[in-house]
Every structure is written in C-alpha cells, then in structure tokens.
C-alpha atoms as a PDB file:
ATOM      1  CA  UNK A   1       0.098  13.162  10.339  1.00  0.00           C
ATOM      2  CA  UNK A   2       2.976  10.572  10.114  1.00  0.00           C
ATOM      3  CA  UNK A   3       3.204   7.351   8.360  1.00  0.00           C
ATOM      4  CA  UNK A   4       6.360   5.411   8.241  1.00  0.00           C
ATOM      5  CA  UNK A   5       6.832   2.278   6.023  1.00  0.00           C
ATOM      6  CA  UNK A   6       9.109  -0.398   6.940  1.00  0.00           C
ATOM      7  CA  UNK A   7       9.693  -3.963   5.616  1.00  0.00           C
ATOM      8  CA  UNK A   8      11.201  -3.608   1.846  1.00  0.00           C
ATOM      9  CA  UNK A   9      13.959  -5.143   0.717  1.00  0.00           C
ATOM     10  CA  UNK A  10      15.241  -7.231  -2.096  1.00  0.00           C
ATOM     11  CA  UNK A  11      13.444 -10.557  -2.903  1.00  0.00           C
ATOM     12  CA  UNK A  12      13.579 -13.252  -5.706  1.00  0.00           C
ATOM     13  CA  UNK A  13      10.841 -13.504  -8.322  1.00  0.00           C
ATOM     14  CA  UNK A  14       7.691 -15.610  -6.909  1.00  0.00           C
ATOM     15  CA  UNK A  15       8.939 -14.521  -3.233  1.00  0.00           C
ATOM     16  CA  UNK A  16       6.912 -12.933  -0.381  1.00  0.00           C
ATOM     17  CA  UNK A  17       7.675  -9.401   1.418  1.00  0.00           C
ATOM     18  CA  UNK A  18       5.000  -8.067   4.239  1.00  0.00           C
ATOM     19  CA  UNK A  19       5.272  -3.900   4.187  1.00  0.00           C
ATOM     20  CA  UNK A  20       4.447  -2.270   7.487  1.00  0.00           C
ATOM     21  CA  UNK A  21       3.287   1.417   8.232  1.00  0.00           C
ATOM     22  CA  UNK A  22       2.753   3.110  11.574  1.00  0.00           C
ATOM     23  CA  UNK A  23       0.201   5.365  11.117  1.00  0.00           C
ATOM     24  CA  UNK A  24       0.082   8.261  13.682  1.00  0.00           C
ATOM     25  CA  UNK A  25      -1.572  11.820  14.112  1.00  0.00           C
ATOM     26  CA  UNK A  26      -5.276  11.192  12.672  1.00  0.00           C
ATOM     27  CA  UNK A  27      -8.577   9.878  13.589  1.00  0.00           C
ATOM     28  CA  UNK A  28      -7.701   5.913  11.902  1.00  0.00           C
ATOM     29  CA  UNK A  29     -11.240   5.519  11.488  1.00  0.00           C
ATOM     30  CA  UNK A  30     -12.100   8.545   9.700  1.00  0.00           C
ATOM     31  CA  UNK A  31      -9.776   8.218   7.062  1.00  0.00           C
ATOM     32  CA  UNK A  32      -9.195   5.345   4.571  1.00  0.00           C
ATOM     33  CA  UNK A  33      -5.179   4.042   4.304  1.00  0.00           C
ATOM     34  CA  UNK A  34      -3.602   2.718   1.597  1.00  0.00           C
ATOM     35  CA  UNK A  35      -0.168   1.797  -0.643  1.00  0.00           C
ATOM     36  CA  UNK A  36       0.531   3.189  -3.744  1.00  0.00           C
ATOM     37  CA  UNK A  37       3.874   2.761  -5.564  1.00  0.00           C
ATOM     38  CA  UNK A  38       6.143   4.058  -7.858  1.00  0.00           C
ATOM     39  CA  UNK A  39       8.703   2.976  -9.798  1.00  0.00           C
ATOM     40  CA  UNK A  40      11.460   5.109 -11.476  1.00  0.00           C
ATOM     41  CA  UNK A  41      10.178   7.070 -14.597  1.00  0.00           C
ATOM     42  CA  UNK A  42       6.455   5.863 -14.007  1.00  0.00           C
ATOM     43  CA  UNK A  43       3.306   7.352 -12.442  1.00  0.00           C
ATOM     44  CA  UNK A  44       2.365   6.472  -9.327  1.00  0.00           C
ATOM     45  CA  UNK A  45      -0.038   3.635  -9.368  1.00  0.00           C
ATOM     46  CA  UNK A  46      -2.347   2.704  -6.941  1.00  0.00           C
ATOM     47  CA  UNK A  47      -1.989  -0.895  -5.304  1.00  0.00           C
ATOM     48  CA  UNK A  48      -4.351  -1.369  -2.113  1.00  0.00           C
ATOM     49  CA  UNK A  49      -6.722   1.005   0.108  1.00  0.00           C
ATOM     50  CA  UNK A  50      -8.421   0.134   3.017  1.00  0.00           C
ATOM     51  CA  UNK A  51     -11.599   1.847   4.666  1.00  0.00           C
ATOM     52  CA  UNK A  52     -10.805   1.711   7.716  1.00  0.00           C
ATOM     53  CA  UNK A  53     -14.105   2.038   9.422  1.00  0.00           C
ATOM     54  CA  UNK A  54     -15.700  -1.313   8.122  1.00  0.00           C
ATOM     55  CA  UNK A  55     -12.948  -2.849   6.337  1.00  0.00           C
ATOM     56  CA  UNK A  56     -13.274  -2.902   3.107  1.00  0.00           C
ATOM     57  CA  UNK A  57     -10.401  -3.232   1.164  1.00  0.00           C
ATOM     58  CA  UNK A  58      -9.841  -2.061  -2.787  1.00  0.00           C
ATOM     59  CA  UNK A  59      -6.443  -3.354  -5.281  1.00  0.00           C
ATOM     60  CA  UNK A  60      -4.969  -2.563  -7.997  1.00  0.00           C
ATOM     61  CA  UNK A  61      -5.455  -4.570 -11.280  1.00  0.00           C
ATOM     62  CA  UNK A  62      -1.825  -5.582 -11.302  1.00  0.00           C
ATOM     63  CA  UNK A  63      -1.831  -7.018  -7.416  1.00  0.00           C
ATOM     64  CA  UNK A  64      -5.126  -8.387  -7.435  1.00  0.00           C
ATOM     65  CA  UNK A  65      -5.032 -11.567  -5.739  1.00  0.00           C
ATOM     66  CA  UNK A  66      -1.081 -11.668  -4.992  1.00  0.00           C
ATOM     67  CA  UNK A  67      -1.334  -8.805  -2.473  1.00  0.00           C
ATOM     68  CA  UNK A  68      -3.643  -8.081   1.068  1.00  0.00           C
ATOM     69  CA  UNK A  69      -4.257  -5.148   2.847  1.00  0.00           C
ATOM     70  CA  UNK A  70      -4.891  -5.348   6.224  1.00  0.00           C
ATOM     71  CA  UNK A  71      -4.551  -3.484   9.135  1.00  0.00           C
ATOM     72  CA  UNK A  72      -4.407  -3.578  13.144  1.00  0.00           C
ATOM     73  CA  UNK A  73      -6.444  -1.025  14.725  1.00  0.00           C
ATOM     74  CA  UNK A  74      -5.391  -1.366  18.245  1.00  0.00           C
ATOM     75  CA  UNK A  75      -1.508  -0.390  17.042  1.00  0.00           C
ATOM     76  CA  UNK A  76      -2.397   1.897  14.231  1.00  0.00           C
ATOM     77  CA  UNK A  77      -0.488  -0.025  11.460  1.00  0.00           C
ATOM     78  CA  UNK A  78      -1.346  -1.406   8.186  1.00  0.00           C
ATOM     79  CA  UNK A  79       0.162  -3.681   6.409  1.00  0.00           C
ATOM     80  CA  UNK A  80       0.750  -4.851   3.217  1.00  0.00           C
ATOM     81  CA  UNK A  81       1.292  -8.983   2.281  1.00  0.00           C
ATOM     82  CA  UNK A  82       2.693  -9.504  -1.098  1.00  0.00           C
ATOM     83  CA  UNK A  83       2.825 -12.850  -2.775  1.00  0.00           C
ATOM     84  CA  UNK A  84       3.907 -14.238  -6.178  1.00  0.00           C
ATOM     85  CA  UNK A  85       5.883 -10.985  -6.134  1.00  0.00           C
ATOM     86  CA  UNK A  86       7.005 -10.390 -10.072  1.00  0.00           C
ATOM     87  CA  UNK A  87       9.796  -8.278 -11.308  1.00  0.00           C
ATOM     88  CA  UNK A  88       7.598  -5.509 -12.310  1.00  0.00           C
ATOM     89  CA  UNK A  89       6.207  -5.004  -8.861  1.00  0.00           C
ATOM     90  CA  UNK A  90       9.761  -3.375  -8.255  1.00  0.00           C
ATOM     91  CA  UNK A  91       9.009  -0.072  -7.418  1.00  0.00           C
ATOM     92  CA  UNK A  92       9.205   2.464  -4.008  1.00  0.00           C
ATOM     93  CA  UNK A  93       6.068   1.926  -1.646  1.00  0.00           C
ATOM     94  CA  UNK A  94       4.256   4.525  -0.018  1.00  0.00           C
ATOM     95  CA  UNK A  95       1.782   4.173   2.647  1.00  0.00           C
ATOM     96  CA  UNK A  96      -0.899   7.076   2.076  1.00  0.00           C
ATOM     97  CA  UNK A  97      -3.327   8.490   4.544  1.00  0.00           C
ATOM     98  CA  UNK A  98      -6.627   9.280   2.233  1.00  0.00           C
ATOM     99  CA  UNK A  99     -10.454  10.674   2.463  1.00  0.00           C
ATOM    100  CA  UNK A 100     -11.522   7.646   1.243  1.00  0.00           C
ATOM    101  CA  UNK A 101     -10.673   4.928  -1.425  1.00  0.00           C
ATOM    102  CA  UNK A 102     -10.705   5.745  -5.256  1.00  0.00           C
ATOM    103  CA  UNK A 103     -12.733   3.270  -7.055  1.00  0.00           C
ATOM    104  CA  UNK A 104     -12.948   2.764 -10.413  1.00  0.00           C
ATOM    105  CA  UNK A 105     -14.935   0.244 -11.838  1.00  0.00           C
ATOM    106  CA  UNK A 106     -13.595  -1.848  -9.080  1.00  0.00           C
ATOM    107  CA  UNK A 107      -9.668  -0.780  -9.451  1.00  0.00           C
ATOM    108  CA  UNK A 108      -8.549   0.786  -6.718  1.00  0.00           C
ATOM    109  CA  UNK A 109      -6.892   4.281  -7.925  1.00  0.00           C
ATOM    110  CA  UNK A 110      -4.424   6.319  -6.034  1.00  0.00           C
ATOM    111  CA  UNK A 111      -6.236  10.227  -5.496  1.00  0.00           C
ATOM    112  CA  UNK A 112      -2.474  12.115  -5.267  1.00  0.00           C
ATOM    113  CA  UNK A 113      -4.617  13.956  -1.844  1.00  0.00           C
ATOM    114  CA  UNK A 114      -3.755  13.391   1.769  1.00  0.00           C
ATOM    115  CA  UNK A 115      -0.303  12.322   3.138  1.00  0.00           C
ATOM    116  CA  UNK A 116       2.166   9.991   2.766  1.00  0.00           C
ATOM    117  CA  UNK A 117       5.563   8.602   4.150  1.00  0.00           C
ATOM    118  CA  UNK A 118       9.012   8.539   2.963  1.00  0.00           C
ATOM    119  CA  UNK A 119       8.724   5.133   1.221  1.00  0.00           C
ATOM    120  CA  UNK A 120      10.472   1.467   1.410  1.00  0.00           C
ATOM    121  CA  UNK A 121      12.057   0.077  -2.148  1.00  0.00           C
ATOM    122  CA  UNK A 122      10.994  -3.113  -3.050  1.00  0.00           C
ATOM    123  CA  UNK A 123      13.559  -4.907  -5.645  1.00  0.00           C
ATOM    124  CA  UNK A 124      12.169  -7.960  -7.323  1.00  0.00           C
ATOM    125  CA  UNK A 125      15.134 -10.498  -8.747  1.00  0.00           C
ATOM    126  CA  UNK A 126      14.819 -12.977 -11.390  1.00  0.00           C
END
C-alpha cells in the first residue's frame, strides 16, 4: 500500500488549499480513504472519510461544511477541498487507507488502523 499527499502549503486565513493523494497497492473499492490530521502536541483528529464503494462521505465536527472529500476512481486519488480555512486547521495531513469509516454519532473519527502516507503541512496565516 502507498498513499502520497501532495498540495499543502501556506495560505491566509479564509483561503482555499485542495490536498491530493495517490492511492496505490489496494483494492480502492474495498477499502474506505480518508484525511486525518495532526497538529504539533495534539492527537490526531479525524477530518473526512470516504467509502469508496458508494460514496458516502463522513467529516469531522471542526471541517464540517468548509471541507469535501472526493475522489476519482479511474486515477486512484482522493482529494481533499478546503474552504474558509481557519488558523486552527494548521496541522500535518495524512491521507489514510481504512476498513471502513468511523462514525460516531455522525462525526467522522479517525480508527489509528490501516496505512497512511508521509503527510503535507498545511500553515494557516492570519
């Protein structure tokens, strides 16, 4: 299994950033991707998951509404959109390979099980 993020960077406060991942070495539809990310001296937190057999997608309470998951089947990537980004969203991303999505009570939670990449920073700026 690989996954490979791409697409971080440094933005302003209220800006837009679209992560990438190329997902390679597994079934796509047998396994549910998502982002999770973490920011230094925090727990990882869960932001998006997608099932990648019918679609559905799952978020974090933080991102809800400000970020999509979405992905393209035919090139094995998924992406990430992320909108109204705020200073707190500053963190690494990882883009996960997972059973399935974690949800609880409708908030998508991160599992800690299956595989993930190396990560892209994101750096929010007031």
């Amino acid at each position: 299994v690989q996954l490979v993020e791409s697409g971080g960077g440094l933005v302003q406060a209220g800006g837009s950033l679209r992560l990438s991942c190329a997902a390679s070495g597994f079934a796509f539809d047998d396994y549910a991707v998502s982002w999770f990310r973490q920011a230094p001296g925090k727990a990882r937190e869960g932001v998006s998951c997608l099932v990648s057999r019918d679609g559905r997608t799952f978020y974090g309470d933080s991102v809800k509404g400000r970020f999509t998951i979405s992905s393209d089947k035919t090139k094995n990537m998924v992406y990430l959109q992320m909108n109204n980004l705020k200073l707190e969203d500053t963190a690494v991303y990882y883009c996960a390979q997972e059973r399935y999505c974690t949800d609880d009570g409708g908030t998508y939670r991160f599992s800690g099980f299956g595989s993930w990449g190396q990560g892209t920073q994101v750096t929010v700026s007031s």
